[in-house]
PDB file of N, CA and C in Angstrom:
ATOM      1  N   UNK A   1     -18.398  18.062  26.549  1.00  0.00           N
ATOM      2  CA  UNK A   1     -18.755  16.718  26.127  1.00  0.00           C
ATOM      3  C   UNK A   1     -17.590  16.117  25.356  1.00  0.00           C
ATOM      4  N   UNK A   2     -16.975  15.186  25.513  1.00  0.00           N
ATOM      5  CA  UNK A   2     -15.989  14.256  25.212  1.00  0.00           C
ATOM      6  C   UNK A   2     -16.800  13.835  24.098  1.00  0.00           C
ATOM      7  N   UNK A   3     -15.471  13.592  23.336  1.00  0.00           N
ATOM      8  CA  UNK A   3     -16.036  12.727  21.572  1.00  0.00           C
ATOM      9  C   UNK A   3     -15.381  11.303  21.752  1.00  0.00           C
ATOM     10  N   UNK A   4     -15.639  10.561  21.443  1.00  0.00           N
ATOM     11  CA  UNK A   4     -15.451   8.754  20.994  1.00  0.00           C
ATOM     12  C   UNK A   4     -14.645   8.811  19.858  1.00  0.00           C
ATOM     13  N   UNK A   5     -13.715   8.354  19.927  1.00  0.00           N
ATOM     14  CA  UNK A   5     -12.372   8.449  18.914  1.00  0.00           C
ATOM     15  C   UNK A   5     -12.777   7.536  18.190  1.00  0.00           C
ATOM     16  N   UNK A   6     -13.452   7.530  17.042  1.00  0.00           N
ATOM     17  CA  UNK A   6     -13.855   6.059  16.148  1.00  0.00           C
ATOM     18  C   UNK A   6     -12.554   5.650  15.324  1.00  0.00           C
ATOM     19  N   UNK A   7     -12.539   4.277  15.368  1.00  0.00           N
ATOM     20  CA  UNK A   7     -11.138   4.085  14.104  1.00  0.00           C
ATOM     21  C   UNK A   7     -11.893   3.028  12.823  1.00  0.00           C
ATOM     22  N   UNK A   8     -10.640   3.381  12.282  1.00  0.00           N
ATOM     23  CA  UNK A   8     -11.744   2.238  10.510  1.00  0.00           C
ATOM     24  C   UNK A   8     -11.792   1.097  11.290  1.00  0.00           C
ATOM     25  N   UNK A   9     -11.214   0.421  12.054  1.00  0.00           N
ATOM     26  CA  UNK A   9     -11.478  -1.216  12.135  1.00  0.00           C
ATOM     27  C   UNK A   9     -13.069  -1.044  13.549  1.00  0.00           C
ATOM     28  N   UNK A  10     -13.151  -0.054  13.947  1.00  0.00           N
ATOM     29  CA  UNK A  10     -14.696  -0.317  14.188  1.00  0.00           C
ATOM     30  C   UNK A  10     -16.069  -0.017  13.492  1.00  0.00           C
ATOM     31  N   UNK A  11     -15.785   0.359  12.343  1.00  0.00           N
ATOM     32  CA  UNK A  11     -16.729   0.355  11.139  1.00  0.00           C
ATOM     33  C   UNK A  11     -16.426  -0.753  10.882  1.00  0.00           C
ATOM     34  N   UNK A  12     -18.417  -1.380  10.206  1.00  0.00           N
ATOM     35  CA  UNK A  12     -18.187  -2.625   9.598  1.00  0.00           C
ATOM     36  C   UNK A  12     -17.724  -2.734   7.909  1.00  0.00           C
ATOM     37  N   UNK A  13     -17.231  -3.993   7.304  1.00  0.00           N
ATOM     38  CA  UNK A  13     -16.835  -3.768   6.048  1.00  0.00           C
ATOM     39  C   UNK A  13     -17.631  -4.600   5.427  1.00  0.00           C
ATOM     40  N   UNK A  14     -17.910  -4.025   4.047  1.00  0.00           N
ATOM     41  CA  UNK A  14     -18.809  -4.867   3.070  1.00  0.00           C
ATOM     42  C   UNK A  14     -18.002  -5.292   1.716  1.00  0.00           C
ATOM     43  N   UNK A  15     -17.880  -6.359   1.209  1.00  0.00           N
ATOM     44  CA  UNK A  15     -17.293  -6.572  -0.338  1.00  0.00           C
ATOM     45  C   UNK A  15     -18.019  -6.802  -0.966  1.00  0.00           C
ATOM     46  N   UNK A  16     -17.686  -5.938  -2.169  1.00  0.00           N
ATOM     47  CA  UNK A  16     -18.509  -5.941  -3.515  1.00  0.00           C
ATOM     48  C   UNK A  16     -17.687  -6.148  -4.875  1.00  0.00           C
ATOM     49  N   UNK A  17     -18.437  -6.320  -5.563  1.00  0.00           N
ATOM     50  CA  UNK A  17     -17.338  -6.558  -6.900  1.00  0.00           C
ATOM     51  C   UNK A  17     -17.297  -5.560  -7.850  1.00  0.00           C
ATOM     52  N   UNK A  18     -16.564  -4.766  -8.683  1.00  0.00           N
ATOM     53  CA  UNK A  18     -16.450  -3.725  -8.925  1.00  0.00           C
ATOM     54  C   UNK A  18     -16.746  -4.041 -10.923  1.00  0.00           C
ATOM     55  N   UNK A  19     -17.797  -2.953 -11.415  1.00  0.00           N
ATOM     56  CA  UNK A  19     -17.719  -3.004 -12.447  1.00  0.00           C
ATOM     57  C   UNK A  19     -16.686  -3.776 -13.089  1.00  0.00           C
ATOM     58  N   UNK A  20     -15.672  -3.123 -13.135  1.00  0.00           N
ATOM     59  CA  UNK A  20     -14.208  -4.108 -13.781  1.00  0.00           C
ATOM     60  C   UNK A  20     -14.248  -5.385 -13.278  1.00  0.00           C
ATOM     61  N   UNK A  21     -14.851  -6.320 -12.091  1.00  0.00           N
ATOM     62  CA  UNK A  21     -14.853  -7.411 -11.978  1.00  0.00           C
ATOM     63  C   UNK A  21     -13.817  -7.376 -10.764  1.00  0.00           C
ATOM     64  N   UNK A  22     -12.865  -6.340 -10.290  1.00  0.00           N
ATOM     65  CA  UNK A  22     -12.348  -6.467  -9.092  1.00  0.00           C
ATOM     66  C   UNK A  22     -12.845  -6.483  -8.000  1.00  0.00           C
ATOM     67  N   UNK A  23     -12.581  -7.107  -6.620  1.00  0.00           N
ATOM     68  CA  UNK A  23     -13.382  -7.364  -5.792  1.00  0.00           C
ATOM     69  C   UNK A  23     -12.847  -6.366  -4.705  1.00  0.00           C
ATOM     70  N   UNK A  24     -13.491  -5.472  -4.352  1.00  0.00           N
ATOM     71  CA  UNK A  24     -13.799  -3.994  -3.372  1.00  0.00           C
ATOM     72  C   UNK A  24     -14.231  -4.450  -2.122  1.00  0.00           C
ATOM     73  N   UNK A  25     -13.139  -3.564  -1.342  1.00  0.00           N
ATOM     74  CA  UNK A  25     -13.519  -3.661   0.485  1.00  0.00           C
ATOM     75  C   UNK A  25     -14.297  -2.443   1.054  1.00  0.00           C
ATOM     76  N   UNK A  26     -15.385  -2.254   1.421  1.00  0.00           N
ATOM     77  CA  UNK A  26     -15.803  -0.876   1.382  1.00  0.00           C
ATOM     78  C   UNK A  26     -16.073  -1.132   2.992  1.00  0.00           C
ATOM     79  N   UNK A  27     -15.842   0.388   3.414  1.00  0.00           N
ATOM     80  CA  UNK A  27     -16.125   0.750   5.294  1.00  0.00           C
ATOM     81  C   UNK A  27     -17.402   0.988   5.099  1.00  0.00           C
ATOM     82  N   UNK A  28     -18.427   0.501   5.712  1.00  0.00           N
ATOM     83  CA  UNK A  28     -19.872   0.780   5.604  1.00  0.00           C
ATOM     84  C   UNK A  28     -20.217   1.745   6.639  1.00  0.00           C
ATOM     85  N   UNK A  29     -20.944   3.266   6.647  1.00  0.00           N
ATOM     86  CA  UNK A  29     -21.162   4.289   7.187  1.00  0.00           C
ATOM     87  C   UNK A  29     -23.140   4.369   7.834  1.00  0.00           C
ATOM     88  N   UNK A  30     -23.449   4.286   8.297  1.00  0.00           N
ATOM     89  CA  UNK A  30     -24.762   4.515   8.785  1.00  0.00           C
ATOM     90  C   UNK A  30     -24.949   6.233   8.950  1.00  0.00           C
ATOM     91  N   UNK A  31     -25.998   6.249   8.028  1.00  0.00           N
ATOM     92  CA  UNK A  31     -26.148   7.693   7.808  1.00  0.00           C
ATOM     93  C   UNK A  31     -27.119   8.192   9.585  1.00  0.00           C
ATOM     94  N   UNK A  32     -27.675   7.291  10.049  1.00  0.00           N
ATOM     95  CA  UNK A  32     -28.049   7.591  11.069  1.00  0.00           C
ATOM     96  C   UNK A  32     -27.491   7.497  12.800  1.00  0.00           C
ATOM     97  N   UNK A  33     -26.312   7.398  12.413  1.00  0.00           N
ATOM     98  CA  UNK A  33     -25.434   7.305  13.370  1.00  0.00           C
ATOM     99  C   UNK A  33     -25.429   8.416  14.501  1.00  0.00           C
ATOM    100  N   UNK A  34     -24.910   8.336  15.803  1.00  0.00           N
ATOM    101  CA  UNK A  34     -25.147   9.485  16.597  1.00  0.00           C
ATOM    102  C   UNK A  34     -23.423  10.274  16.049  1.00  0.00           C
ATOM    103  N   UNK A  35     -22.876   9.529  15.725  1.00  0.00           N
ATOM    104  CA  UNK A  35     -21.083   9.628  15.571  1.00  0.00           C
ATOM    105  C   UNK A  35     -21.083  10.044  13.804  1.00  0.00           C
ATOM    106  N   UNK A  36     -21.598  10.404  12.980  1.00  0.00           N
ATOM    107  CA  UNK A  36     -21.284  10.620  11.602  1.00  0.00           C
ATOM    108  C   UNK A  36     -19.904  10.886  11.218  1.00  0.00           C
ATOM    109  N   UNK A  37     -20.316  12.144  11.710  1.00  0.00           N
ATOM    110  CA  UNK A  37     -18.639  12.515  11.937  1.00  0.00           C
ATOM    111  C   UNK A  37     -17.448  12.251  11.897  1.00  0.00           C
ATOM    112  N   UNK A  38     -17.444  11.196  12.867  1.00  0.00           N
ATOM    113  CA  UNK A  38     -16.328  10.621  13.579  1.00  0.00           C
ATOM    114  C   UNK A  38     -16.151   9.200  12.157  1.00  0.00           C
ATOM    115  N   UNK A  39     -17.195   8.952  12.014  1.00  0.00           N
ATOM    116  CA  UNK A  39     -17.924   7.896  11.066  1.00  0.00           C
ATOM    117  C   UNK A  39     -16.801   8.170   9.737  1.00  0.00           C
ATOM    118  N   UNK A  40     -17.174   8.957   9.407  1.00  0.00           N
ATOM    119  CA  UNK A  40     -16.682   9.688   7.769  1.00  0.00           C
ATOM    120  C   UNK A  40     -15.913  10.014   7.923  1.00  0.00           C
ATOM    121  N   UNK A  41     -14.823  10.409   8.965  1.00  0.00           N
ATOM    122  CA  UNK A  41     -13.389  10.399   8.887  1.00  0.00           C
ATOM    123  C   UNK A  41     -12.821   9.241   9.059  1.00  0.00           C
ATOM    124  N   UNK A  42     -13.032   8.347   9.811  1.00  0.00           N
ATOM    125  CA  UNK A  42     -12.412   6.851   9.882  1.00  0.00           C
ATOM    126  C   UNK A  42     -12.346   6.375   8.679  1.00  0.00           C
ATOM    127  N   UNK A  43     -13.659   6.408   8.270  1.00  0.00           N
ATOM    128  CA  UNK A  43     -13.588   5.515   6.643  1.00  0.00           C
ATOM    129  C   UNK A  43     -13.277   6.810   5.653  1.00  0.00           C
ATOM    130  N   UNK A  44     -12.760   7.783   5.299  1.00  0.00           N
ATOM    131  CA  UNK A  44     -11.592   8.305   4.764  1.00  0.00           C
ATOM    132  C   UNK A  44     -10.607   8.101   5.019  1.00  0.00           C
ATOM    133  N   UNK A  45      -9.899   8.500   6.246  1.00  0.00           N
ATOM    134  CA  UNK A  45      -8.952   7.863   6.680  1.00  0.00           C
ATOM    135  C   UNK A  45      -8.024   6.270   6.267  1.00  0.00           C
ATOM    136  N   UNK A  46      -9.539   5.113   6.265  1.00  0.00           N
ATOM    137  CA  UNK A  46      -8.901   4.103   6.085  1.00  0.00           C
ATOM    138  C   UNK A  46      -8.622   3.963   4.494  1.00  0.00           C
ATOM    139  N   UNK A  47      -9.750   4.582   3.377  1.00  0.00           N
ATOM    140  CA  UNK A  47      -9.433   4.821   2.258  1.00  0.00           C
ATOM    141  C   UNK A  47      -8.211   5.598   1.633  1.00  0.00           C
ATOM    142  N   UNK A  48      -7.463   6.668   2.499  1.00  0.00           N
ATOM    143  CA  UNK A  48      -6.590   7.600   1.640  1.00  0.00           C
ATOM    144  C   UNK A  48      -5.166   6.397   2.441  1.00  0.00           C
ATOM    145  N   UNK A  49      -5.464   5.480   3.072  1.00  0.00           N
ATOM    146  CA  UNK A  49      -4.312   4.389   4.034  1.00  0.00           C
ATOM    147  C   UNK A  49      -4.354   3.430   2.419  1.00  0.00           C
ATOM    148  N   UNK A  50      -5.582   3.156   2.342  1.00  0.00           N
ATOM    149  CA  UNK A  50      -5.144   1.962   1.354  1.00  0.00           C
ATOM    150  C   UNK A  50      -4.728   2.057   0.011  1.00  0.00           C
ATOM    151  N   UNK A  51      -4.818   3.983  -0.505  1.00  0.00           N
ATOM    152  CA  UNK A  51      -4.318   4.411  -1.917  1.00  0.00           C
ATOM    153  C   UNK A  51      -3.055   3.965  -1.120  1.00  0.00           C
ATOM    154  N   UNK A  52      -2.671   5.233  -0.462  1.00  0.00           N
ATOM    155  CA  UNK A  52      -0.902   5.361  -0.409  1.00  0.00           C
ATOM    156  C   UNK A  52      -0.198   3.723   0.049  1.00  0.00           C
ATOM    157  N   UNK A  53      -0.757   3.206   0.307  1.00  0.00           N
ATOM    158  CA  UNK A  53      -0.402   1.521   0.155  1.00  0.00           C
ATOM    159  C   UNK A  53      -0.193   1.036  -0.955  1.00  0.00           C
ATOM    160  N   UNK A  54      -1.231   1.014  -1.729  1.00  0.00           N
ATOM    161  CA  UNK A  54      -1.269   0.347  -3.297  1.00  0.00           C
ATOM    162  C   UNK A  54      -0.703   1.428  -4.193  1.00  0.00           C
ATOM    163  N   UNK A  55       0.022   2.789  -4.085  1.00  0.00           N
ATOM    164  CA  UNK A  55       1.160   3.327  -4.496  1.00  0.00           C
ATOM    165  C   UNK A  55       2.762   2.912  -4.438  1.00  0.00           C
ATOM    166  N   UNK A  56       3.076   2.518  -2.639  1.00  0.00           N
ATOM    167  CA  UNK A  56       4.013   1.959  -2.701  1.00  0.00           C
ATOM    168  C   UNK A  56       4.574   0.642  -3.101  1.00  0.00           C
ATOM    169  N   UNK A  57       3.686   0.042  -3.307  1.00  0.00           N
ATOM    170  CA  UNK A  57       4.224  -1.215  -3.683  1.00  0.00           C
ATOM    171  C   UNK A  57       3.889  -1.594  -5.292  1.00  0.00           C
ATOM    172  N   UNK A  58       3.794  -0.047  -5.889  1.00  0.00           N
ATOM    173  CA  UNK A  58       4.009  -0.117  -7.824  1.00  0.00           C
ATOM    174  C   UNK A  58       5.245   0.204  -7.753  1.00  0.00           C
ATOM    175  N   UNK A  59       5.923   0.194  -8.444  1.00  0.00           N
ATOM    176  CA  UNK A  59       7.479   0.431  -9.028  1.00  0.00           C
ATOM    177  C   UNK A  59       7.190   1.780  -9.334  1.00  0.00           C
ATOM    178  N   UNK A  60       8.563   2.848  -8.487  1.00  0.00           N
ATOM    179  CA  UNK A  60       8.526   4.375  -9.016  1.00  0.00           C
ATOM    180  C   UNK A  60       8.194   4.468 -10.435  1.00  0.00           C
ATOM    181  N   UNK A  61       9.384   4.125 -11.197  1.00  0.00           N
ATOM    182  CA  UNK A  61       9.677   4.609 -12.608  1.00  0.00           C
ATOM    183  C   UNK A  61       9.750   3.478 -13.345  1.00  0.00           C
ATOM    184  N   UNK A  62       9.020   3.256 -14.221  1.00  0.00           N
ATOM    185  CA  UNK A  62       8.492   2.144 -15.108  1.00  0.00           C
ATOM    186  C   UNK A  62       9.836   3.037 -16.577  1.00  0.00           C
ATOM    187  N   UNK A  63      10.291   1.163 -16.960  1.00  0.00           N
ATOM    188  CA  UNK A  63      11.257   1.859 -18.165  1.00  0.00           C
ATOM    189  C   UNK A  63      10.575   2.436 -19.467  1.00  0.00           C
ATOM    190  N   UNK A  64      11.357   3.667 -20.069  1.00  0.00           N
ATOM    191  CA  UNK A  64      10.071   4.294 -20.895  1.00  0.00           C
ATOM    192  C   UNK A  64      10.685   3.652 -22.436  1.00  0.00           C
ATOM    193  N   UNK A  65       9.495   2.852 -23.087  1.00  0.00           N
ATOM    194  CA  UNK A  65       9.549   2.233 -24.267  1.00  0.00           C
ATOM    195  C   UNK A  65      10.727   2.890 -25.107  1.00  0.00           C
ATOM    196  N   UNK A  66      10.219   4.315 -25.554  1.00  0.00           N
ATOM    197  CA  UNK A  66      11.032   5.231 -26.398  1.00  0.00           C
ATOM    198  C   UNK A  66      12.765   5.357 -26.554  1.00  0.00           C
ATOM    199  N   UNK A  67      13.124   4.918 -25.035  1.00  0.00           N
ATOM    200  CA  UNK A  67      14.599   4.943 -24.484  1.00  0.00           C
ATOM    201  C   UNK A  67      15.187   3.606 -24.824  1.00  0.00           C
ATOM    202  N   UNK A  68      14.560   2.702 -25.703  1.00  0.00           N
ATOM    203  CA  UNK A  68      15.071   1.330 -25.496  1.00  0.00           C
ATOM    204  C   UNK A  68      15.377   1.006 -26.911  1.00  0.00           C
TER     205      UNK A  68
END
């Protein structure tokens, strides 16, 4: 039996606003899905995409107060 390659952009997305008041993109998962699986790796997937995103575009090395 062949598996269905799910990707994050065919999960649907929901925004919410986040305690802190920031506004959150979340992959929405249906626990009753025939695909779970496939489900919960896409939307990991698209989550550990959008840390290492919002890593690269902070500045490596911030100047350290103490040195100045």
């Amino acid at each position: 039996m062949s598996r269905r390659k799910v990707r994050p952009s065919d999960l649907p997305t929901k925004t919410v606003r986040a305690p802190d008041g920031k506004i959150v993109r979340l992959k929405v998962v249906k626990a009753d899905s025939k695909t779970l699986g496939e489900d919960l790796l896409a939307a990991f997937r698209s989550n550990v995409r959008g840390i290492r995103e919002g890593r690269r575009r902070k500045p490596q090395h911030a100047p350290d107060a103490a040195q100045s």
